[in-house]
PDB file of N, CA and C in Angstrom:
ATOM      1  N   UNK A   1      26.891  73.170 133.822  1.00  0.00           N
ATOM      2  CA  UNK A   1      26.881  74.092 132.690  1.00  0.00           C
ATOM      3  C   UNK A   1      25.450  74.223 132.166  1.00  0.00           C
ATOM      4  N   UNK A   2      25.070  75.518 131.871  1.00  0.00           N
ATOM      5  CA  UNK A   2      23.981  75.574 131.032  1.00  0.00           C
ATOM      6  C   UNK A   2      23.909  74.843 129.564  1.00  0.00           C
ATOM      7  N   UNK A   3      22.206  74.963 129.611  1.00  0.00           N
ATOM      8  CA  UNK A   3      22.354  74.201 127.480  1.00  0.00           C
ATOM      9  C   UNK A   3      22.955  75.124 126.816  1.00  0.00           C
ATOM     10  N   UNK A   4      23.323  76.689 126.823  1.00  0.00           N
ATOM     11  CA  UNK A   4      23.583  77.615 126.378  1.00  0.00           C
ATOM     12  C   UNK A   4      25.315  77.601 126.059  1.00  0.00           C
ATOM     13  N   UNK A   5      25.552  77.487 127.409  1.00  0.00           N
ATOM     14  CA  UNK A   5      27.139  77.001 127.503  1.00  0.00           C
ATOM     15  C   UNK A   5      27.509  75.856 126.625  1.00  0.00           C
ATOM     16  N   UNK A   6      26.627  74.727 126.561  1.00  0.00           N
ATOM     17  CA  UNK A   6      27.151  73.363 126.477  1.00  0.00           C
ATOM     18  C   UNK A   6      27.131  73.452 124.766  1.00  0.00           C
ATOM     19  N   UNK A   7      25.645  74.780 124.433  1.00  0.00           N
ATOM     20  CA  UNK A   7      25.486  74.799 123.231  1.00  0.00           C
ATOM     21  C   UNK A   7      26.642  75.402 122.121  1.00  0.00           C
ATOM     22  N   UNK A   8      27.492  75.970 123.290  1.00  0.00           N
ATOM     23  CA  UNK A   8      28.319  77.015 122.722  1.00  0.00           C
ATOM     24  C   UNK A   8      29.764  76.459 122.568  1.00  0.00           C
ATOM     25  N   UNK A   9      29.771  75.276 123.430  1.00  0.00           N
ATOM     26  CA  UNK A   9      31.310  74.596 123.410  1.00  0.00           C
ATOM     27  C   UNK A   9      31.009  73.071 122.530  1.00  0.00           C
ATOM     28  N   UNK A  10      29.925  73.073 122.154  1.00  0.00           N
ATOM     29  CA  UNK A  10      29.690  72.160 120.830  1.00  0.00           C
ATOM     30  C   UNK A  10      29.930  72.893 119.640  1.00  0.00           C
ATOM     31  N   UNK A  11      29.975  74.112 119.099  1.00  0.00           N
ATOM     32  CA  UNK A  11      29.821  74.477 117.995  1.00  0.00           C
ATOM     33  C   UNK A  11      31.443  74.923 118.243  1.00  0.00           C
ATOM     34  N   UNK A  12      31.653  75.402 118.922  1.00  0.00           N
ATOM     35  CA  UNK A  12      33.582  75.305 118.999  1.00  0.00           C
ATOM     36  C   UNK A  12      34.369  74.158 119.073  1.00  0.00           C
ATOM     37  N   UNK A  13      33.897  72.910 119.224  1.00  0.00           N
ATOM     38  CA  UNK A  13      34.361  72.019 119.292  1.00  0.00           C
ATOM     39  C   UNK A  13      34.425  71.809 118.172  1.00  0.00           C
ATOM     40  N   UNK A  14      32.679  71.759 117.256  1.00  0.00           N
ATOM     41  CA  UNK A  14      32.762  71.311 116.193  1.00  0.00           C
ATOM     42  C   UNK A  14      33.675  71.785 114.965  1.00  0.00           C
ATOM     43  N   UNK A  15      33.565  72.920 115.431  1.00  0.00           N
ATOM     44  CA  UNK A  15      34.624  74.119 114.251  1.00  0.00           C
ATOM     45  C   UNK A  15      35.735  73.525 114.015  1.00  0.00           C
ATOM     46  N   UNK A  16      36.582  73.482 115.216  1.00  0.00           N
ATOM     47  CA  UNK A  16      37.816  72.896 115.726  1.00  0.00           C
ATOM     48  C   UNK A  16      38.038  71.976 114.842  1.00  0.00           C
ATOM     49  N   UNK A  17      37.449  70.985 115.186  1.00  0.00           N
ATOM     50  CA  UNK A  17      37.437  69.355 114.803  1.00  0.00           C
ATOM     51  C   UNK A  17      37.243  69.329 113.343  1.00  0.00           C
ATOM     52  N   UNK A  18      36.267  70.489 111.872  1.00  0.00           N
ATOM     53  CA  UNK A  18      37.054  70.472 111.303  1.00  0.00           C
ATOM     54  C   UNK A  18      37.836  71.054 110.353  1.00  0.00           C
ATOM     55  N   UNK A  19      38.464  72.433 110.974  1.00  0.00           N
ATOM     56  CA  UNK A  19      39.588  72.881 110.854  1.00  0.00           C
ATOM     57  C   UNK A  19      40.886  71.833 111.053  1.00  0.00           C
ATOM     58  N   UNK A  20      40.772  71.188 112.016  1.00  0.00           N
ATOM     59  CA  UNK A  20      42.027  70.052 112.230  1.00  0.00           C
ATOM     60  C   UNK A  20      41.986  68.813 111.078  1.00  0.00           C
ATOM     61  N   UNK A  21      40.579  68.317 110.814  1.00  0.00           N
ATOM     62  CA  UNK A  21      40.834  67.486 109.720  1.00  0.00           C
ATOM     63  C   UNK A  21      40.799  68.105 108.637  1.00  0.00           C
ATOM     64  N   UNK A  22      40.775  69.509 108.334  1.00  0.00           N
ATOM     65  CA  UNK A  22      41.480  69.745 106.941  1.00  0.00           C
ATOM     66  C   UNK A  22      42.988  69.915 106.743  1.00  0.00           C
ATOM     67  N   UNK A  23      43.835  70.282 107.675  1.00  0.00           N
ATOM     68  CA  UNK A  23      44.465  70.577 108.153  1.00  0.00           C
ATOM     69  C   UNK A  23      45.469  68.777 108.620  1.00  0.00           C
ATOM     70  N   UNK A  24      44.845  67.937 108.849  1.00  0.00           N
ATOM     71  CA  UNK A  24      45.076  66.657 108.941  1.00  0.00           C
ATOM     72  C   UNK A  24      45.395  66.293 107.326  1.00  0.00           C
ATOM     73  N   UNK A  25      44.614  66.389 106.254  1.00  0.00           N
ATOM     74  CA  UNK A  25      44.405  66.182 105.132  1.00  0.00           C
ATOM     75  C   UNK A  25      45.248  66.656 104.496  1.00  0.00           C
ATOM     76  N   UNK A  26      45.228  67.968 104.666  1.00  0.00           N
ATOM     77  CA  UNK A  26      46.622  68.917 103.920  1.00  0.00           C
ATOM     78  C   UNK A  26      48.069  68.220 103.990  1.00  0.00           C
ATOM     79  N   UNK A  27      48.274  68.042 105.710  1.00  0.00           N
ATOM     80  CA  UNK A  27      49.473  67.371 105.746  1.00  0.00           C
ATOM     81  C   UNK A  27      49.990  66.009 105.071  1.00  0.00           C
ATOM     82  N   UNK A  28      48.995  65.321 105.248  1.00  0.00           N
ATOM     83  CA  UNK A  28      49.113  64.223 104.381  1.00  0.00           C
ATOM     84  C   UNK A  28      49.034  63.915 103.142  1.00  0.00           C
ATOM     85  N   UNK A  29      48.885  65.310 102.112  1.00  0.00           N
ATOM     86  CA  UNK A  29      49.824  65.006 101.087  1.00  0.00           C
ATOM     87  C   UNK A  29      50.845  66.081 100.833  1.00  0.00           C
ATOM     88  N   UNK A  30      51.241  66.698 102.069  1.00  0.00           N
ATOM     89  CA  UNK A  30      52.469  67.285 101.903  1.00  0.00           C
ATOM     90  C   UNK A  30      53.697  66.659 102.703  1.00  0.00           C
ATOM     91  N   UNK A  31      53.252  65.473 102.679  1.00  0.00           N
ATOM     92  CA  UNK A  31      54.375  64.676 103.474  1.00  0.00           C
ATOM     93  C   UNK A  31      54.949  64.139 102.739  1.00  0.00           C
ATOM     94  N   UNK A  32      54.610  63.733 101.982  1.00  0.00           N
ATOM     95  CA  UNK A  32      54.826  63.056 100.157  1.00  0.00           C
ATOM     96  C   UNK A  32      56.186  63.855  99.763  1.00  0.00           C
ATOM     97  N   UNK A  33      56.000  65.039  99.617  1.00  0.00           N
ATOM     98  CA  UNK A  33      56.424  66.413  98.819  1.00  0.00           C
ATOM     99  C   UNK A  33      57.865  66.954 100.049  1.00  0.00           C
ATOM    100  N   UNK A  34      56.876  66.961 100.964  1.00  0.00           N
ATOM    101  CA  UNK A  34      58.218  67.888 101.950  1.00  0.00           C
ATOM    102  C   UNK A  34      58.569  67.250 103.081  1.00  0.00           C
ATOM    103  N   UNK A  35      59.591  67.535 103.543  1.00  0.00           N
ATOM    104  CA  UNK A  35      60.689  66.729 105.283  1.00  0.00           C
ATOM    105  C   UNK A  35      59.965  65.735 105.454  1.00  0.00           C
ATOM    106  N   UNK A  36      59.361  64.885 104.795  1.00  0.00           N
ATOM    107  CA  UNK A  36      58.501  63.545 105.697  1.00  0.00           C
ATOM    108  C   UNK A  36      58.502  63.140 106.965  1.00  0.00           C
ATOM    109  N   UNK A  37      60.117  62.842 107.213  1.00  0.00           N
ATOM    110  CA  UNK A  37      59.487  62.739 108.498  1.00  0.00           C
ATOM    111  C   UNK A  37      58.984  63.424 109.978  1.00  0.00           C
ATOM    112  N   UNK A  38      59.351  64.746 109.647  1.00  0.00           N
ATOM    113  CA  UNK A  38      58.887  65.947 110.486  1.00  0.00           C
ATOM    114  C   UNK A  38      57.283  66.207 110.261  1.00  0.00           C
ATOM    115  N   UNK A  39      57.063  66.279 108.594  1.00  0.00           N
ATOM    116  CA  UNK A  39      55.841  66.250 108.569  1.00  0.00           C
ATOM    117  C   UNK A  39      54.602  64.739 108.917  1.00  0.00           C
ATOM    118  N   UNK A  40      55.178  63.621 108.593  1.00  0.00           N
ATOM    119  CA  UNK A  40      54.841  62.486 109.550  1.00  0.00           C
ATOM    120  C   UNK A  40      54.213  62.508 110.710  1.00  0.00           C
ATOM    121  N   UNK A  41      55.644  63.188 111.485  1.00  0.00           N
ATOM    122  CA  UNK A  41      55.280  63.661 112.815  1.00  0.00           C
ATOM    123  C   UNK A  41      54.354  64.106 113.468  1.00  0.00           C
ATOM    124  N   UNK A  42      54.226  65.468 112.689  1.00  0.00           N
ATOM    125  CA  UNK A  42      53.487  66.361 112.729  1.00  0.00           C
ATOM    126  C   UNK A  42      51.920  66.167 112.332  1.00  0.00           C
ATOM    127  N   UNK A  43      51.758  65.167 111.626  1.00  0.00           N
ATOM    128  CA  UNK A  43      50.750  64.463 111.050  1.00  0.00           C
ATOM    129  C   UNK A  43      49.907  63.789 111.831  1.00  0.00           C
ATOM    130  N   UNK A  44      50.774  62.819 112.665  1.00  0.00           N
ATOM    131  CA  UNK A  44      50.206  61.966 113.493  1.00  0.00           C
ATOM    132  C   UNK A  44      50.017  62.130 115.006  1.00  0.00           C
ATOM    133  N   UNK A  45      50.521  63.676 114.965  1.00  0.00           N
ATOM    134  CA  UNK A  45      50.106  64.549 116.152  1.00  0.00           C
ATOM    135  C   UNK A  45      48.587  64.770 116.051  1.00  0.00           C
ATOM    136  N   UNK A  46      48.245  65.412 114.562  1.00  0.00           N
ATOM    137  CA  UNK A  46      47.166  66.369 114.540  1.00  0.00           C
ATOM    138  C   UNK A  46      45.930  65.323 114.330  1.00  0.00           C
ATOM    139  N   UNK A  47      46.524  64.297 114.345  1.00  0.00           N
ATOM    140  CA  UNK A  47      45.384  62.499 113.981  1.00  0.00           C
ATOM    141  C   UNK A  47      44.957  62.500 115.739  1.00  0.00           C
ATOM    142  N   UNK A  48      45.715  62.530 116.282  1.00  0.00           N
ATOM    143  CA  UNK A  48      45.385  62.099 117.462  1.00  0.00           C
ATOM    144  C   UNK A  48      44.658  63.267 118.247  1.00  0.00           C
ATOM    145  N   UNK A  49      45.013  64.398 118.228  1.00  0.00           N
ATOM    146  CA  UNK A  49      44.588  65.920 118.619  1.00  0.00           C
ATOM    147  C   UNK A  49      42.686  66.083 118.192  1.00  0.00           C
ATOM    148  N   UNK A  50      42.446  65.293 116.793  1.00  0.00           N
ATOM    149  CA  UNK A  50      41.333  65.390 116.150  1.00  0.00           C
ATOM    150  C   UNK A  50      40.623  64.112 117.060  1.00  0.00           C
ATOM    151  N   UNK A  51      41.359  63.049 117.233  1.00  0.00           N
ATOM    152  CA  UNK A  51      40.677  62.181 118.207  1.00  0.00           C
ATOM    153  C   UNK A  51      39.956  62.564 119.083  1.00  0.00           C
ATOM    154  N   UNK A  52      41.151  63.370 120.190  1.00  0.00           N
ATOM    155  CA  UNK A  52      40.282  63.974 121.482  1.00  0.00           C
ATOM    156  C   UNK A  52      39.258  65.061 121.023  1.00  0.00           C
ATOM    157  N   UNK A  53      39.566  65.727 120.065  1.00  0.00           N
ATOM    158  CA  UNK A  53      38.102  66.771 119.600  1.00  0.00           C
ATOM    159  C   UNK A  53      36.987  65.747 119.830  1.00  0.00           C
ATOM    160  N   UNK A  54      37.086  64.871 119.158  1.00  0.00           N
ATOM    161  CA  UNK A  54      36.254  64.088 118.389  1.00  0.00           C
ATOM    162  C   UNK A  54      35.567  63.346 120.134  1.00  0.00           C
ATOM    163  N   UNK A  55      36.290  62.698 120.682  1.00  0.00           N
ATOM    164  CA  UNK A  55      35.804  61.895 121.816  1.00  0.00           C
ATOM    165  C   UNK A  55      35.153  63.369 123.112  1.00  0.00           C
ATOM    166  N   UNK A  56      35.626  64.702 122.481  1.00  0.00           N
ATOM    167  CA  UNK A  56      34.928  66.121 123.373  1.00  0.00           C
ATOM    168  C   UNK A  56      33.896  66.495 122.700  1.00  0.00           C
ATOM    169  N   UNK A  57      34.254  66.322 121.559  1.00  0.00           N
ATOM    170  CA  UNK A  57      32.652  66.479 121.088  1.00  0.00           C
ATOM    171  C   UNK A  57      31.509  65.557 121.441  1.00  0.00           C
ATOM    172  N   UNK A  58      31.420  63.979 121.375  1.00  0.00           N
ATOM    173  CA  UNK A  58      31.049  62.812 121.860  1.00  0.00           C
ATOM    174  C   UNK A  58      30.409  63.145 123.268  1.00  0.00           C
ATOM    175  N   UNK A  59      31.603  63.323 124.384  1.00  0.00           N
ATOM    176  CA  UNK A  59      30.635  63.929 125.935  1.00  0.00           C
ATOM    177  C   UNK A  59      29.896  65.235 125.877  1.00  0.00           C
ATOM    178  N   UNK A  60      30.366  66.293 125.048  1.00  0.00           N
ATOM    179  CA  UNK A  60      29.574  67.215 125.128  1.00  0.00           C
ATOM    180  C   UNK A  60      28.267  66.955 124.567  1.00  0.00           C
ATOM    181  N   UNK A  61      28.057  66.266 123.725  1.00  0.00           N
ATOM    182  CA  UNK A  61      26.727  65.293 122.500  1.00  0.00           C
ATOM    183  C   UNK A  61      26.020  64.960 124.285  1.00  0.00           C
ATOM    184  N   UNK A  62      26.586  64.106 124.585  1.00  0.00           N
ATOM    185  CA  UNK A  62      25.810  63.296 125.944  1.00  0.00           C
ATOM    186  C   UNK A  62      24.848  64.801 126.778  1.00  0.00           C
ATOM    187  N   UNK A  63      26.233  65.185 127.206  1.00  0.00           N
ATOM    188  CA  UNK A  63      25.788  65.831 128.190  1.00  0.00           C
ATOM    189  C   UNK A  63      24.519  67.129 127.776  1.00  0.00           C
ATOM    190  N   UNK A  64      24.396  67.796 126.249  1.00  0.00           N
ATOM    191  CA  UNK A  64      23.447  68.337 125.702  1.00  0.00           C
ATOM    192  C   UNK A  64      22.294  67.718 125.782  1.00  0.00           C
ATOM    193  N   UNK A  65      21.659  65.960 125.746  1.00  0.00           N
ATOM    194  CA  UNK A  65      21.071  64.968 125.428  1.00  0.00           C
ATOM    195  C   UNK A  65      20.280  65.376 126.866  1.00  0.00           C
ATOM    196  N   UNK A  66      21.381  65.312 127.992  1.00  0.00           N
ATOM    197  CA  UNK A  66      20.765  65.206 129.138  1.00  0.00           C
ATOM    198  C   UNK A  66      19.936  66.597 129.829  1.00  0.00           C
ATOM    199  N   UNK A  67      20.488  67.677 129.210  1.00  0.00           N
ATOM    200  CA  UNK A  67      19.940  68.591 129.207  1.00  0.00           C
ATOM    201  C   UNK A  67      18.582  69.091 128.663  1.00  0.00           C
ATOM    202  N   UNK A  68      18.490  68.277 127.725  1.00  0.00           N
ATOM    203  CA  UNK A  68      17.343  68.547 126.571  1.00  0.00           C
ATOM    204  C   UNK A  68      16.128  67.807 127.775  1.00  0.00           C
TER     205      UNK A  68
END
């Protein structure tokens, strides 16, 4: 991949990653309030979903590094 490419799937990653932790945040205090345990669920989906952002953002970090 180009730095251009790599530059371009870092800043979508980053977006991503955090749109999902607001979105992580939200749920968790509407779990309180509404279906808990659907929203629970649903919660600890979007925890883990933000992980892999998080560990794609991490190799894409590398692989920009190596480019530079």
């Amino acid at each position: 991949m180009s730095k251009s490419e790599l530059d371009h799937l870092f800043d979508h990653l980053r977006q991503q990653l955090i749109v999902w932790a607001v979105t992580v945040i939200g749920l968790a205090v509407m779990r309180s309030f509404l279906l808990p345990q659907l929203l629970t669920f649903v919660f600890w989906c979007s925890v883990v979903y933000c992980l892999l952002l998080f560990v794609g953002l991490v190799v894409v970090t590398i692989f920009r590094w190596q480019k530079s």
